[in-house]
Protein backbone atom coordinates (compact mmCIF):
# COMPACT_ATOMS: atom_id res chain seq x y z
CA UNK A 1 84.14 106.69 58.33
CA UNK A 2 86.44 103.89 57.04
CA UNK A 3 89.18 105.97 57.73
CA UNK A 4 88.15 106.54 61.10
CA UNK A 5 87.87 102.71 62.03
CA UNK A 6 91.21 101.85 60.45
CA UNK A 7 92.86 104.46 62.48
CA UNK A 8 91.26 103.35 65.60
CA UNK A 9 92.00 100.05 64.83
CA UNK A 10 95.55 100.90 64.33
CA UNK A 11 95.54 102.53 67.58
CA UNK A 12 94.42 99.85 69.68
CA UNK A 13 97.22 97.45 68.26
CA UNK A 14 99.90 99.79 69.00
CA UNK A 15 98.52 100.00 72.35
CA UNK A 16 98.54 96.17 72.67
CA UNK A 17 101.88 96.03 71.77
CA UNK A 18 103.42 98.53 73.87
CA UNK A 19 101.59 96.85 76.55
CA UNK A 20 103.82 93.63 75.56
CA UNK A 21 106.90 95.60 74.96
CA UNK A 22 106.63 97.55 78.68
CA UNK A 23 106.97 93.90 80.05
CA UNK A 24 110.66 93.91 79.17
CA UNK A 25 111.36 96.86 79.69
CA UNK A 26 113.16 97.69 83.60
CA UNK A 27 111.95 99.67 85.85
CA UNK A 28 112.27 103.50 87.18
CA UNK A 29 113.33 106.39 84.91
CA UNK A 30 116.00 108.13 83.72
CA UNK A 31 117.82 111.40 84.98
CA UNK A 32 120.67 113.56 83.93
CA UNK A 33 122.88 115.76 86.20
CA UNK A 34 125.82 117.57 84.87
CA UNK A 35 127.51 115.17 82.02
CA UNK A 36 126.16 112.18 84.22
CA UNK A 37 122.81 109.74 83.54
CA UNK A 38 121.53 108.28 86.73
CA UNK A 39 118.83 105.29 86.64
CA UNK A 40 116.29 105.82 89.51
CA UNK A 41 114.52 103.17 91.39
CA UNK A 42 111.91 104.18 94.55
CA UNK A 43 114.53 107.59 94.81
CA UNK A 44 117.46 104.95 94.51
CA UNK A 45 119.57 106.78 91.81
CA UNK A 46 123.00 104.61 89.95
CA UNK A 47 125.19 106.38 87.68
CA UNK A 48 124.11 104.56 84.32
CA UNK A 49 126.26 106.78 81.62
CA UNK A 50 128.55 103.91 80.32
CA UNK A 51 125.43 101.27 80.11
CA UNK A 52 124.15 102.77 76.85
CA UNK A 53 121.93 99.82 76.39
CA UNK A 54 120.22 100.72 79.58
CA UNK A 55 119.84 104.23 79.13
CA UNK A 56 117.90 103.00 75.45
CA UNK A 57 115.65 100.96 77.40
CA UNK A 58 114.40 104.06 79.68
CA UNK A 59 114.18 106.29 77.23
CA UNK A 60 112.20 103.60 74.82
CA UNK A 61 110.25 103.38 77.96
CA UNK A 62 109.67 107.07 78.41
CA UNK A 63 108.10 107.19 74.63
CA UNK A 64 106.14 104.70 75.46
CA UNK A 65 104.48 106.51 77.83
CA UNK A 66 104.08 109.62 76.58
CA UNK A 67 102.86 107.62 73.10
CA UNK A 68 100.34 106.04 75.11
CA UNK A 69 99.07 108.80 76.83
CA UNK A 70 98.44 110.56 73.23
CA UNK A 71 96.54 107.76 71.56
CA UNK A 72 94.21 108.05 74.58
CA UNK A 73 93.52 111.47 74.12
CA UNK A 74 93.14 110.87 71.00
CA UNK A 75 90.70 108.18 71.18
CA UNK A 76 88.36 109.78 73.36
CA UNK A 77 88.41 113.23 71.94
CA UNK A 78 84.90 114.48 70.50
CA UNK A 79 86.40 117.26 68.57
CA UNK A 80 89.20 117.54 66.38
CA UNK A 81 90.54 120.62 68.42
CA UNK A 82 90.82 118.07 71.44
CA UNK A 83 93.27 115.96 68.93
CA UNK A 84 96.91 115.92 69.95
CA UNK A 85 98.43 115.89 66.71
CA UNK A 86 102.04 116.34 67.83
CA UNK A 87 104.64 114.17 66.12
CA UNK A 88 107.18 111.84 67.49
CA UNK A 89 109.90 114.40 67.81
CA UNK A 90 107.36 116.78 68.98
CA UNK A 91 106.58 114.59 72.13
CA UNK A 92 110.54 113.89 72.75
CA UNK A 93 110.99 117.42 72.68
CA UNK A 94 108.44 117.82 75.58
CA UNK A 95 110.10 115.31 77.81
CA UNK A 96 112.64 115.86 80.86
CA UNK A 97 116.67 117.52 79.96
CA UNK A 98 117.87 113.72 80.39
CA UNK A 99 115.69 112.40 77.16
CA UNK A 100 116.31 115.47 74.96
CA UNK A 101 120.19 115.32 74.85
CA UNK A 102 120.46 111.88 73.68
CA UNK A 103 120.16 110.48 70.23
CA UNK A 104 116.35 110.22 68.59
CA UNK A 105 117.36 106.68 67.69
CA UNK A 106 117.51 105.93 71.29
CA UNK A 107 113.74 106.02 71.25
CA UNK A 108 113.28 103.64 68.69
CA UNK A 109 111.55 100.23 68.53
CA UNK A 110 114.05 97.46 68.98
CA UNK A 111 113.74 95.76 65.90
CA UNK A 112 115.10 99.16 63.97
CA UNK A 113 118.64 98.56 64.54
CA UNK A 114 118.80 94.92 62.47
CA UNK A 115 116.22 96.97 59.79
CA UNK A 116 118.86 99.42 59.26
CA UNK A 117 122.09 96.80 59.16
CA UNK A 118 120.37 94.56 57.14
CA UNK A 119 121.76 94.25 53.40
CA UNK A 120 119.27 95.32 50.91
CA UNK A 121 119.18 95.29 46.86
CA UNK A 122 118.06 98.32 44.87
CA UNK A 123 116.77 98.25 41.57
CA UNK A 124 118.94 99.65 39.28
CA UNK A 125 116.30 100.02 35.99
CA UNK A 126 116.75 103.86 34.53
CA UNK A 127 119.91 104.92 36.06
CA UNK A 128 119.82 107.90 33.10
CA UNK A 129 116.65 109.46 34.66
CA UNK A 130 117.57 109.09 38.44
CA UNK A 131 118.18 113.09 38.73
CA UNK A 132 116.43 114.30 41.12
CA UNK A 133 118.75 114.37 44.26
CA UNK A 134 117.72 114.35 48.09
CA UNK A 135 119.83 113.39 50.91
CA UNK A 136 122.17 112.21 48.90
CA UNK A 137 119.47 109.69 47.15
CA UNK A 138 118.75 110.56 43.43
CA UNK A 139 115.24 109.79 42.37
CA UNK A 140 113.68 109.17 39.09
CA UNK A 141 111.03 111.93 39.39
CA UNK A 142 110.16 114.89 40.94
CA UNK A 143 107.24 113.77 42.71
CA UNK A 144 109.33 110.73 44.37
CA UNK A 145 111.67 113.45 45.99
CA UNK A 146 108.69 115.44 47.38
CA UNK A 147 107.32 112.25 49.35
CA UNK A 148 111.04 111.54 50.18
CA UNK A 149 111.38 115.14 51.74
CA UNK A 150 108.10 114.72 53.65
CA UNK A 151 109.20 111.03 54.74
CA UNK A 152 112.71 112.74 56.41
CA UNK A 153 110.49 115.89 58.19
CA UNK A 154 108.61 113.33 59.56
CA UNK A 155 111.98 111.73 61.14
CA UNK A 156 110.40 108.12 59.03
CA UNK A 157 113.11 105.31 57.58
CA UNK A 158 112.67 104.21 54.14
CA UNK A 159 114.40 102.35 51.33
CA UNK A 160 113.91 103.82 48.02
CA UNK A 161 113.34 101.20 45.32
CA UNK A 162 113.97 98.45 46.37
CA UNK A 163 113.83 94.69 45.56
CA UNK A 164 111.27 92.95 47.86
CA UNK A 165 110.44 89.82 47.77
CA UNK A 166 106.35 89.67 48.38
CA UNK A 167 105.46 85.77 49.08
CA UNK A 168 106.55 84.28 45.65
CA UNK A 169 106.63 87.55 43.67
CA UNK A 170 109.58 89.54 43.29
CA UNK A 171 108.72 93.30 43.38
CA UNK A 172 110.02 96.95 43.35
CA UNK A 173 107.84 99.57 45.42
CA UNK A 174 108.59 103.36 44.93
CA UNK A 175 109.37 103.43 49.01
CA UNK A 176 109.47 100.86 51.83
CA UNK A 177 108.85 103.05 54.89
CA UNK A 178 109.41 102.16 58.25
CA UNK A 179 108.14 103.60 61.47
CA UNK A 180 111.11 104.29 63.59
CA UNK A 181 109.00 104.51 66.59
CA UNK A 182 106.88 101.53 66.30
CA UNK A 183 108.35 99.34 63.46
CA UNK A 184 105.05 99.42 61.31
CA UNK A 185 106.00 98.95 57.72
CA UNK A 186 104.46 100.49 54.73
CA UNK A 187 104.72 100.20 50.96
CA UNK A 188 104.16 103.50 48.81
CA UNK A 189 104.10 103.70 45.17
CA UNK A 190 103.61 106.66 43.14
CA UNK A 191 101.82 106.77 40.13
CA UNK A 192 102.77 109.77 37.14
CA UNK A 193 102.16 108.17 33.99
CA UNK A 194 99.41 107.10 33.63
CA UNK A 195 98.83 107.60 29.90
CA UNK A 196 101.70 104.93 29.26
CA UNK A 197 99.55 101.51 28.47
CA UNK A 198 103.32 99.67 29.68
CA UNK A 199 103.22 101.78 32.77
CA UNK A 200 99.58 101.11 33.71
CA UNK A 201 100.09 97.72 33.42
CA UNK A 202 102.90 96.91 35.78
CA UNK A 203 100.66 99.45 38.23
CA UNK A 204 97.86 97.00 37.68
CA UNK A 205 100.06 93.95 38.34
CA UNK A 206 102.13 95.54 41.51
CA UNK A 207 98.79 96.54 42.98
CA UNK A 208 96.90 93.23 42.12
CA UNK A 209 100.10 91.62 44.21
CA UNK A 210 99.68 94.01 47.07
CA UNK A 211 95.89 92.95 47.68
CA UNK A 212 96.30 89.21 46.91
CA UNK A 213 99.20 89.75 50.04
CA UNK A 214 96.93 91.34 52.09
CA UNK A 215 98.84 94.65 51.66
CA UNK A 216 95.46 97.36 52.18
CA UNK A 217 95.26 101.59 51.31
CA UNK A 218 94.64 102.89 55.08
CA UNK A 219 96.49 100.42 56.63
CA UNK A 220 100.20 99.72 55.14
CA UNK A 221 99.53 100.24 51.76
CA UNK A 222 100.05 103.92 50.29
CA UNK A 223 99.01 104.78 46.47
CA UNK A 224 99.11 108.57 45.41
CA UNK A 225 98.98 110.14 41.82
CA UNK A 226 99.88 113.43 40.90
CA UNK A 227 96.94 115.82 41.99
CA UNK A 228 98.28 113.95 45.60
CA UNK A 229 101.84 115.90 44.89
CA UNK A 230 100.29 119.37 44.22
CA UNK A 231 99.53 120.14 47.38
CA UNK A 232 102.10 118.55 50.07
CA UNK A 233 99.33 118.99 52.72
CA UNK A 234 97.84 116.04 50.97
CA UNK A 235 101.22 114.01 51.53
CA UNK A 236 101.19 115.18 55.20
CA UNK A 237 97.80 114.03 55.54
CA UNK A 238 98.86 110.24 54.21
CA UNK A 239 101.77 110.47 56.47
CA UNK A 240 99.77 110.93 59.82
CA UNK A 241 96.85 108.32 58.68
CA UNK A 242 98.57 105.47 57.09
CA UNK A 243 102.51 105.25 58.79
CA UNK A 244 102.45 107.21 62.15
């Protein structure tokens, strides 16, 4: 039940804020004929192909919509059948010719671009044991490239091990995700040795920060141990709850 309220919860924000972020956006829609991108106002249509900062804006727009419409359905569906559980590419991939044959990033929040120009710091403990290589990114265990390969089929950002500076603490999470689509951050650490006193302790003391920081499991706050990594459905399952 908890679970339920946190994800309608999380729902109604998103729709609050896209309500916010359609008042900037322009009006009309875009369309595509031949090579060309037209921007159509009350059957008005300009060629638009140059103004690539116009054609983001419609097709931020048009995921917008579409976004919206799911969270609806999915907030008054009385069966889990009546869920639509497609994912963010899924629902791009149903729009008009003119939104599929641009970029995905074209239908991201705003705020993504500076995320991925910023300069970030990664922590560079354990170089040795970094072996386990995805995407060009090695990781220190097994179970870190497993989530990593779920966070990319899920078309999700993330920075692995990082330094991030938490109020006046000073810490390195497993992952800093971000949600492409609607700039919701989340922290996820993963948990594998347990039986190391040293190791439980700095788990005790990154997850004492996260609470005192109002960083919450459910909400943007992600913890898994290693029965999560044995079955990846369970990793899916975080996925959809907690980031998307």
């Amino acid at each position: 039940m908890k679970i339920m309220i946190n994800i309608l919860e999380a729902y109604l924000k998103e729709i609050d804020d896209m309500n916010k972020e359609f008042e900037t956006l322009p009006m009309g829609y875009l369309v595509q004929k031949k090579s060309t991108y037209y921007h159509v106002i009350d059957r008005k249509q300009v060629g638009i192909s140059k103004n690539t900062a116009l054609i983001k804006q419609l097709c931020r727009k048009k995921y917008l919509l579409i976004r919206k419409v799911q969270i609806e359905t999915n907030i008054s569906a009385t069966s889990p059948e009546e869920l639509d559980t497609r994912t963010p590419q899924e629902l791009i991939a149903s729009l008009p010719k003119a939104y599929r044959t641009v970029p995905v990033s074209y239908f991201y929040h705003p705020s993504i671009e500076e995320w991925l120009t910023k300069p970030w710091r990664k922590n560079e403990l354990y170089p040795e044991s970094a072996i386990y290589e995805h995407n060009d990114i090695n990781f220190r265990a097994m179970a870190e490239r497993i989530i990593a390969e779920q966070l990319d089929k899920y078309g999700l950002l993330y920075r692995y091990d990082p330094v991030y500076n938490l109020g006046n603490e000073q810490v390195s999470p497993d992952f800093l995700v971000k949600n492409p689509w609607n700039a919701k951050t989340v922290i996820w650490e993963h948990f594998g040795l347990l039986n190391s006193d040293k190791y439980a302790k700095s788990m005790n003391r990154k997850m004492g920060i996260y609470t005192e920081l109002g960083y919450t499991q459910s909400k943007n706050l992600i913890a898994t141990y290693q029965y999560h990594i044995e079955k990846v459905e369970r990793i899916q399952e975080l996925i959809e709850q907690v980031i998307l």
